[in-house]
Protein backbone atom coordinates (compact mmCIF):
# COMPACT_ATOMS: atom_id res chain seq x y z
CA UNK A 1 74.61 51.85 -51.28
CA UNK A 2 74.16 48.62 -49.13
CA UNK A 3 72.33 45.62 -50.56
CA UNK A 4 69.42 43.96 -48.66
CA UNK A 5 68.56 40.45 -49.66
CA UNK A 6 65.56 40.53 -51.48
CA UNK A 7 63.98 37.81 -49.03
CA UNK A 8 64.55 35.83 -45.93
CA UNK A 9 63.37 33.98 -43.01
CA UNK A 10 62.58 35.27 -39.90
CA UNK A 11 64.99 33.16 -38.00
CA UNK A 12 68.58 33.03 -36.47
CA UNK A 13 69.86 29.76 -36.55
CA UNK A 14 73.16 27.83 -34.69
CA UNK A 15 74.66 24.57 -36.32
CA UNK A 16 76.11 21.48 -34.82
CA UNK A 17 79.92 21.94 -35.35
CA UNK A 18 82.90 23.43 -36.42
CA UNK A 19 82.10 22.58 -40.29
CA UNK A 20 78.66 22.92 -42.00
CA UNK A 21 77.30 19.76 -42.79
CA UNK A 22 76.06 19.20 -46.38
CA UNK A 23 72.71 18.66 -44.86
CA UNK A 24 73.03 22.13 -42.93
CA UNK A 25 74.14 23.58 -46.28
CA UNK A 26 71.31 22.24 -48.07
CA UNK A 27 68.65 23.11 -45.48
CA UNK A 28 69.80 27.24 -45.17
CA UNK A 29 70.19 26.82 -48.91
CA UNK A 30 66.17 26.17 -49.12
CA UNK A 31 65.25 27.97 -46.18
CA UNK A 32 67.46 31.30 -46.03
CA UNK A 33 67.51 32.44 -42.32
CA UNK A 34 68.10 35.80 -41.70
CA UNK A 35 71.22 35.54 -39.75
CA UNK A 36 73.08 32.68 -37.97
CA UNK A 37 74.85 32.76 -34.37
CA UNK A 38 78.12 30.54 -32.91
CA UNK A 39 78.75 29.22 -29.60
CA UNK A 40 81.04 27.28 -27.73
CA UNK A 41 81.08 24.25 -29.65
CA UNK A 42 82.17 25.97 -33.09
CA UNK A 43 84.56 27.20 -31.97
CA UNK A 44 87.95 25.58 -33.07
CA UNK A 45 91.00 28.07 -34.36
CA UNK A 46 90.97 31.52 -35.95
CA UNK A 47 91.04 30.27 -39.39
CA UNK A 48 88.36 27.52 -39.16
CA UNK A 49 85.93 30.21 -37.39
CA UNK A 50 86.58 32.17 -40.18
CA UNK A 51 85.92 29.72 -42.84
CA UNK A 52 82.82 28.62 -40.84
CA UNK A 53 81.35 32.05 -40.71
CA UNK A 54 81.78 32.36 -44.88
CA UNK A 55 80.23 28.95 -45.06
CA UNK A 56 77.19 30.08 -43.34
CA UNK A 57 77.07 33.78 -45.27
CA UNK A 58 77.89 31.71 -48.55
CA UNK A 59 74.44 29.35 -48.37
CA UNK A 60 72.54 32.71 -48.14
CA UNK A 61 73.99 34.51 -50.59
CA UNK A 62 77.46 35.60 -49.63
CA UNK A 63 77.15 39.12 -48.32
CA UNK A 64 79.07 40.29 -45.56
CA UNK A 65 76.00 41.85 -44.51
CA UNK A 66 74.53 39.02 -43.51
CA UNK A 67 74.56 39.27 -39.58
CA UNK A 68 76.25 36.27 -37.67
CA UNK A 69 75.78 36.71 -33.81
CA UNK A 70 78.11 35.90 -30.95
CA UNK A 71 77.81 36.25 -27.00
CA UNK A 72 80.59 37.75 -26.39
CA UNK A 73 80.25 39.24 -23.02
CA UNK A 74 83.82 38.67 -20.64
CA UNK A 75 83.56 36.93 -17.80
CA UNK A 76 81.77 33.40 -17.98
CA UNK A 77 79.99 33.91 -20.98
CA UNK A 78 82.84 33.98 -23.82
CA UNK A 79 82.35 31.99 -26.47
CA UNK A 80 85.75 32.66 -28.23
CA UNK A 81 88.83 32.17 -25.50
CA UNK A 82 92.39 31.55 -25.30
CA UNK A 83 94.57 31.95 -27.84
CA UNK A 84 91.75 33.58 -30.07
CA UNK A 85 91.06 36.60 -27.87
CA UNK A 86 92.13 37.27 -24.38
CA UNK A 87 89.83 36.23 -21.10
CA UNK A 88 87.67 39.62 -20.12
CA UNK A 89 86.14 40.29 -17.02
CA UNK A 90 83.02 40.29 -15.90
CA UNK A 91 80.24 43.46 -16.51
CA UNK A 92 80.66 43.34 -12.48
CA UNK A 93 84.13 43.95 -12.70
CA UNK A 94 84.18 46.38 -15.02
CA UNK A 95 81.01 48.08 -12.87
CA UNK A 96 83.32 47.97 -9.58
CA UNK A 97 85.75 50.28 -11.69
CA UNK A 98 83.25 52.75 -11.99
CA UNK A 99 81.95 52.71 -8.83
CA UNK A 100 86.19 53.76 -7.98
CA UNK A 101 85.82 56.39 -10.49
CA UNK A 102 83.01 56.44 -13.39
CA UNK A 103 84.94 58.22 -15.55
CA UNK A 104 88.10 55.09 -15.79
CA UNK A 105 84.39 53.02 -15.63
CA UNK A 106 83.21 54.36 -18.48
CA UNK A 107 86.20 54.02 -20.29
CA UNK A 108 86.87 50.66 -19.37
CA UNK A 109 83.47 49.62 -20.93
CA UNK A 110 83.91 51.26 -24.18
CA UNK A 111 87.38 50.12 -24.59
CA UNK A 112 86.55 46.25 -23.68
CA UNK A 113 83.69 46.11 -26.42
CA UNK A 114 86.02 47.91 -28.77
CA UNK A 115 88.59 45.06 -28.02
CA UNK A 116 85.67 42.71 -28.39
CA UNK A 117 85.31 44.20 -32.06
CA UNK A 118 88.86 43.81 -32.75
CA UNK A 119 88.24 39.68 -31.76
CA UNK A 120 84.77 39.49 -33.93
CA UNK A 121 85.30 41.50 -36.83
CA UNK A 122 88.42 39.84 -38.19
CA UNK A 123 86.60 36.28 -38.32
CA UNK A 124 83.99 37.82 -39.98
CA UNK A 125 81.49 38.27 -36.52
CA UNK A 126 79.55 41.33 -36.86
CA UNK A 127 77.00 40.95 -33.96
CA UNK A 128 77.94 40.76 -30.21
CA UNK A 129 74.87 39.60 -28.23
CA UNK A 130 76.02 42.90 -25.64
CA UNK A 131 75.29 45.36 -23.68
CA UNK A 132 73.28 43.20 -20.78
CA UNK A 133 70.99 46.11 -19.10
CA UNK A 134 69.71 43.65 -16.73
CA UNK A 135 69.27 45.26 -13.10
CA UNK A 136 69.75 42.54 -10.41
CA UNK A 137 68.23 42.89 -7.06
CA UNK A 138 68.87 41.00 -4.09
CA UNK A 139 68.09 37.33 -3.94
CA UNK A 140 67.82 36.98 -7.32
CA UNK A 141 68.84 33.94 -9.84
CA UNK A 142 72.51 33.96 -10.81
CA UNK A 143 71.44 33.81 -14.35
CA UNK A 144 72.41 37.37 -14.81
CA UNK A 145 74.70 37.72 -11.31
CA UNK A 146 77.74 39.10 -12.37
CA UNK A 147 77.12 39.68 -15.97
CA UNK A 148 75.23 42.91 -14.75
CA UNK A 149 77.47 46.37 -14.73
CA UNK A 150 75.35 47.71 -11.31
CA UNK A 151 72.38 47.10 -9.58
CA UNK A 152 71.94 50.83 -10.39
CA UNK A 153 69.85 51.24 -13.15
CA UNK A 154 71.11 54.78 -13.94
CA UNK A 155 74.82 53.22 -13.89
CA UNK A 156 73.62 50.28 -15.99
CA UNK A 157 72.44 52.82 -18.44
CA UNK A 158 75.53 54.54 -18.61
CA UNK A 159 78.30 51.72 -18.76
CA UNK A 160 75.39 49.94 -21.44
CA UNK A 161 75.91 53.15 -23.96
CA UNK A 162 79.37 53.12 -23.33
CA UNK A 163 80.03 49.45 -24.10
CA UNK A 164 77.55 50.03 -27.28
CA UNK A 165 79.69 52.22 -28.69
CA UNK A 166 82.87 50.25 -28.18
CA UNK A 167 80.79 47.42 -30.71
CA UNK A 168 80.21 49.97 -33.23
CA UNK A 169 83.29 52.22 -33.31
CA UNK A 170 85.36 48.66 -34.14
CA UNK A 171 82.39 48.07 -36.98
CA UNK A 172 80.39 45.20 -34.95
CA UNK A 173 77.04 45.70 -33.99
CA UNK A 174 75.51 45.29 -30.51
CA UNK A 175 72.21 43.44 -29.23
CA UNK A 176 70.61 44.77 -26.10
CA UNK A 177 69.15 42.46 -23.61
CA UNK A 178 67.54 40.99 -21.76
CA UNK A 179 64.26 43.05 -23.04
CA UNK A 180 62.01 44.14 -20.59
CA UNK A 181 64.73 43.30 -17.82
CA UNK A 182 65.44 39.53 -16.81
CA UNK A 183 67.19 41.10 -13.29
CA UNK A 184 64.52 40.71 -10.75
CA UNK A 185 64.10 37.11 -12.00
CA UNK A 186 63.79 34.52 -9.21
CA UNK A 187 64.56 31.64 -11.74
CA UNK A 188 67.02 30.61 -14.71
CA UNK A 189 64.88 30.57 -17.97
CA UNK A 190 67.25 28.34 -19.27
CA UNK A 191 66.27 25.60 -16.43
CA UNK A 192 62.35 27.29 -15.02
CA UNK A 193 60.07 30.08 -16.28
CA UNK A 194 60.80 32.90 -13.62
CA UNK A 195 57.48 34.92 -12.71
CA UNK A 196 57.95 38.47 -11.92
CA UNK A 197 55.18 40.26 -9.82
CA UNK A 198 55.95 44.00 -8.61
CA UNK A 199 53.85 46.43 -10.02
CA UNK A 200 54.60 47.20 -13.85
CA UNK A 201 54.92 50.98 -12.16
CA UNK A 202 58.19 50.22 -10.53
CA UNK A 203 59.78 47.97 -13.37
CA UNK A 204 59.18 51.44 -15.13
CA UNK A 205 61.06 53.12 -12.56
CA UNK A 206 63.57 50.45 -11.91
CA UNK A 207 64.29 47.77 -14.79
CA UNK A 208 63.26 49.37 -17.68
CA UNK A 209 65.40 52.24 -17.21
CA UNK A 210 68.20 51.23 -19.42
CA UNK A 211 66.41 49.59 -21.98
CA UNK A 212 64.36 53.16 -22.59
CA UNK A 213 68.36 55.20 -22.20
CA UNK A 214 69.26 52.73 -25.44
CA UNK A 215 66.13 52.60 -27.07
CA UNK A 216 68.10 53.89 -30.28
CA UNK A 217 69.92 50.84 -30.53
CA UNK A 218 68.78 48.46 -33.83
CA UNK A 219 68.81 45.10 -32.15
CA UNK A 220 67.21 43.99 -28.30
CA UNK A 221 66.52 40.31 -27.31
CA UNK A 222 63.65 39.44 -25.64
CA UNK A 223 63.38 37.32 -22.25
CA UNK A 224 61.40 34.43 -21.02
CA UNK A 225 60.15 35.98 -18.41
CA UNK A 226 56.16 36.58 -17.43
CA UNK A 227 55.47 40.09 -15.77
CA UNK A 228 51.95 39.25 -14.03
CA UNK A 229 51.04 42.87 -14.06
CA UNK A 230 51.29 43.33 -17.52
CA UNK A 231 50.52 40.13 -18.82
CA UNK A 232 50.35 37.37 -16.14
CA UNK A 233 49.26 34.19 -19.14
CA UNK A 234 52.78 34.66 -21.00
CA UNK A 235 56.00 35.29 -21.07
CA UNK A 236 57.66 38.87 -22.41
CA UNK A 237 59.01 36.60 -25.64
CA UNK A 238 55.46 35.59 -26.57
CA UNK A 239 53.32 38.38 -25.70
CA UNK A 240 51.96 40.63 -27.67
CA UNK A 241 51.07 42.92 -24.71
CA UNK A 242 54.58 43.04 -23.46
CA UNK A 243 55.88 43.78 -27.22
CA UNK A 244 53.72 46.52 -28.27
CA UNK A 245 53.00 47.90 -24.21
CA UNK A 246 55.89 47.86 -22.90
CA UNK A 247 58.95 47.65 -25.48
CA UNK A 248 57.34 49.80 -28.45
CA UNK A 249 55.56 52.44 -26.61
CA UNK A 250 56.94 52.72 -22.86
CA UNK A 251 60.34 51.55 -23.95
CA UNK A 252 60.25 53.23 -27.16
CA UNK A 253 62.54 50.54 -28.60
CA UNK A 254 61.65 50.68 -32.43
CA UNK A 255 64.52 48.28 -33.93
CA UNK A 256 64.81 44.75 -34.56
CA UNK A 257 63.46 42.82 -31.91
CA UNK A 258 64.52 38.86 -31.36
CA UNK A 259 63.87 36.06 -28.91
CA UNK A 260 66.26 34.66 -26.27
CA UNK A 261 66.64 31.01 -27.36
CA UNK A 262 63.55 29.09 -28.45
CA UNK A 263 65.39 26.32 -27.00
CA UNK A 264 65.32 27.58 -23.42
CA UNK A 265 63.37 25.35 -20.62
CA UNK A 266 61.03 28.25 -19.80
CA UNK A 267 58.91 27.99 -22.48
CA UNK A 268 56.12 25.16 -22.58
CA UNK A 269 55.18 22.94 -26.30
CA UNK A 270 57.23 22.14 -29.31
CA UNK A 271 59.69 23.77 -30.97
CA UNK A 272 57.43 24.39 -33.41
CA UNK A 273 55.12 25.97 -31.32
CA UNK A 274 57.00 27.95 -29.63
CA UNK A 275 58.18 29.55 -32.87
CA UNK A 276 54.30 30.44 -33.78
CA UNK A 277 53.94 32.25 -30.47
CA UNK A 278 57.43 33.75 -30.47
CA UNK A 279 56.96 34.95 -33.92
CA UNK A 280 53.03 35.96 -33.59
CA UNK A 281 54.72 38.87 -30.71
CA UNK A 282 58.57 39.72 -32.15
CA UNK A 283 60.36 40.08 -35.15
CA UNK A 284 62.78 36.92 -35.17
CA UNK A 285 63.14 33.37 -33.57
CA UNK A 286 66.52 32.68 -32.25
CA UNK A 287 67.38 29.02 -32.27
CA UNK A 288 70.83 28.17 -31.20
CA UNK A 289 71.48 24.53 -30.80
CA UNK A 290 71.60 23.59 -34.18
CA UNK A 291 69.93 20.40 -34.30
CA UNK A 292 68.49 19.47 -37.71
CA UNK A 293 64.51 18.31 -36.44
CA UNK A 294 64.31 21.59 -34.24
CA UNK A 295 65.83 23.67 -36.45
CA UNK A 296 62.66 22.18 -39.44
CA UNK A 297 60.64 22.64 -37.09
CA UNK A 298 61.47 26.66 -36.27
CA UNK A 299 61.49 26.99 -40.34
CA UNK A 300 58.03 25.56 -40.98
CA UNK A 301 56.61 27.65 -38.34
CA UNK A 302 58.57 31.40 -39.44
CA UNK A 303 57.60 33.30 -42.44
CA UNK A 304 59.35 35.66 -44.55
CA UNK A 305 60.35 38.60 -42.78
CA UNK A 306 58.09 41.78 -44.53
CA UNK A 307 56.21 44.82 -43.03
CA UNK A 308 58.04 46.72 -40.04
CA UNK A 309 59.97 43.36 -39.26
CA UNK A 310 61.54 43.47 -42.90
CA UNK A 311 62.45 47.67 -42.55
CA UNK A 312 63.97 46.73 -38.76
CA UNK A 313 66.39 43.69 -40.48
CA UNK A 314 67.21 46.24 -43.72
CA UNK A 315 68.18 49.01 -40.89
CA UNK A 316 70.39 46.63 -39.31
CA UNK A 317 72.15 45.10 -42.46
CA UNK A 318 72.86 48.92 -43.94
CA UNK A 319 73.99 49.86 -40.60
CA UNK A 320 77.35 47.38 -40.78
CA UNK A 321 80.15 49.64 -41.25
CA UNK A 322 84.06 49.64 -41.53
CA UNK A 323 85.94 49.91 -37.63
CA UNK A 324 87.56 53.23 -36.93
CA UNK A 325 91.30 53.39 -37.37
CA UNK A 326 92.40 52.83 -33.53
CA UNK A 327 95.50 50.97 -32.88
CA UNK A 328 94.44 47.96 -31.04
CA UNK A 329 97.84 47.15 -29.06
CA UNK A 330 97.15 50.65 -27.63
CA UNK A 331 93.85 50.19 -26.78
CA UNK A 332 94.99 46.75 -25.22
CA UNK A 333 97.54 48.40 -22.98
CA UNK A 334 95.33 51.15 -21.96
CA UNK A 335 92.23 48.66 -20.34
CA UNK A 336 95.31 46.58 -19.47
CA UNK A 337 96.28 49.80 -17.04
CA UNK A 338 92.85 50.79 -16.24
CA UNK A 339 91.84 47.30 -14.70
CA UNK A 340 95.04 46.62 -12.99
CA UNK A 341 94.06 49.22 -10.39
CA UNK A 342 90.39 48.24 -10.33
C-alpha cells in the first residue's frame, strides 16, 4: 500500500537553478511543500535533472511519490529539448491530424503523451502540466493559440482524454487546464488580467465542455481569468464562486485543484496576498520562479493541506503507478509515420 506523508504544505514550489541551494534545501526542509515543478532554467543534462529532481524529493522525505511537475506540452512550451527528448508539435498540429482523420488524431495524441512519459518518468518527472482543454475563439490572445487541439470543444474533449491516457499508461500523471477555460481570453494573464463577459450559459455550452468530459481526472489548474457573469470582482483562481459554482458542481471536477502561477501579472497585491486569496478558493498555490523572498512569502501565507484538500493530494500520490510495458522505439516510429502525412 502507498505511503502518504503524514503532513505538508499546500504549495508547489520552482527553484532558481540546476542545483538546490543549501538555502533552498534548508527552507523545503522547514517548510515541506507538497510538490515542486521545473522549467526552462533547470534544465541542464539527463543526469543533473535527475539528480535535481531526488534533491528536491530528498528535503521532503524521499518518496517517489512526491509529485514534481513539468509543462511538457510540444510545440513552444517544452521545457526539456534537444538531446533530452525530441521537439513535439504543437496541440494544433496534432488537432489538424484529426481533422484528416480522427481516428490517426486520436492516436497521435495518445501516443505523443505516452512518448512524453517515456521523457519524464526516467528523470524521475511524474506530473506533466497536460492536456490544455482550452477552446480558442477568434480574436483571441495567443496565450493559448496553438497550444489548443480545436476550436471544437467536442474535439478538444476527445484528443484531451486521449492525450490523458498517453500520461498515465507510461506511469506519469496529467494536470488539466486551464480550469474554467482560459480560450475566449482577450489578454495574456501572464502580462494583463483578461475579463471574460458572455453569458456563464454559453461558457457551459462552449468552454466548459471539456473540462466536465475529464472531470475524472485528479489534478486541474486554475486560470487568472474573471468571468463577469459568474463572479465579475475576481478572478476564477481566487474565487470561491467560480471554485465551488462552476468547477465542483457544474464541472463536477472533484480532484486536486491548483493555481496557474501566483507569479503571473494578472493578479493584483503581494505574493503573499495573493497566496491568502488563492488558497482561501483552491487546494494549492503554484509558485514557479523560485525566488527565495516570494517563495517565504507563499509559505507564511499556506497552511497544511487537511480536509478534502488533504484526501485530493493522498488520491493523487497513491495514484502514481509503474508505465505499461510498450516498446518506446516502436511507439516513436509509429507517431513518426502518423505525423509525416499530417
Amino acid at each position: 500500500m502507498t505511503q502518504t506523508r503524514s503532513s505538508s504544505k499546500a504549495m508547489i514550489l520552482g527553484c532558481l537553478g540546476q542545483r538546490l541551494s543549501a538555502d533552498e534545501k534548508a527552507f523545503y526542509r522547514d517548510e515541506q511543500p507538497w510538490g515542486f515543478i521545473l522549467f526552462g532554467r533547470n534544465i541542464g543534462e539527463a543526469e543533473q535533472v535527475k539528480d535535481l529532481v531526488a534533491e528536491m524529493r530528498d528535503t521532503v522525505g524521499g518518496s517517489a511519490q512526491v509529485p514534481v511537475l513539468i509543462d511538457q506540452e510540444g510545440g513552444r512550451v517544452q521545457r526539456i529539448r534537444e538531446p533530452i527528448a525530441p521537439r513535439y508539435p504543437s496541440g494544433a498540429d496534432l488537432g489538424a491530424l484529426y481533422d484528416a482523420d480522427a481516428e490517426k488524431g486520436l492516436r497521435a495524441a495518445w501516443l505523443m503523451s505516452r512518448l512524453h512519459a517515456f521523457d519524464l518518468y526516467r528523470l524521475g518527472i511524474n506530473v506533466d502540466c497536460l492536456p490544455v482543454l482550452d477552446v480558442p475563439i477568434a480574436g483571441a490572445s495567443n496565450v493559448i493559440g496553438n497550444r489548443a487541439y480545436s476550436n471544437d470543444p467536442h474535439v478538444v474533449a476527445r484528443m484531451g482524454r486521449a492525450a490523458a491516457d498517453g500520461l498515465k499508461a507510461g506511469g506519469v500523471l496529467p494536470v488539466m487546464k486551464h480550469m474554467p477555460g482560459h480560450g475566449r481570453g482577450m489578454a495574456d494573464s501572464h502580462h494583463d488580467l483578461p475579463v471574460v463577459t458572455v453569458p456563464r450559459a454559453e461558457l457551459e455550452a462552449h468552454d466548459f465542455v471539456p473540462f466536465k468530459a475529464l472531470a475524472n481526472e485528479l489534478m486541474g489548474m486554475s486560470c487568472h481569468v474573471v468571468y463577469t457573469d459568474i463572479d465579475p470582482d475576481h478572478p476564477a483562481s481566487t474565487s470561491r464562486i467560480v471554485t465551488e459554482e462552476i468547477i465542483r458542481k457544474a464541472i463536477g471536477f472533484e480532484g486536486l485543484l491548483m493555481s496557474d502561477d501566483i507569479s503571473m501579472n494578472a493578479l493584483q497585491g503581494s505574493i503573499g496576498e495573493r497566496a491568502v486569496r488563492i488558497a482561501a478558493a483552491l487546494d494549492v498555490v503554484l509558485h514557479c520562479h523560485g525566488h527565495m523572498d516570494e517563495m517565504q512569502a507563499v509559505a507564511a501565507a499556506v497552511s497544511e493541506l487537511s480536509g478534502e484538500a488533504r484526501a485530493r493530494a493522498d488520491a493523487v500520490e497513491a495514484a502514481f503507478a509503474a508505465p505499461d510495458n510498450a516498446d518506446e522505439q516502436t511507439l516513436r516510429d509509429e507517431f513518426q509515420s502518423l505525423m509525416a502525412v499530417a
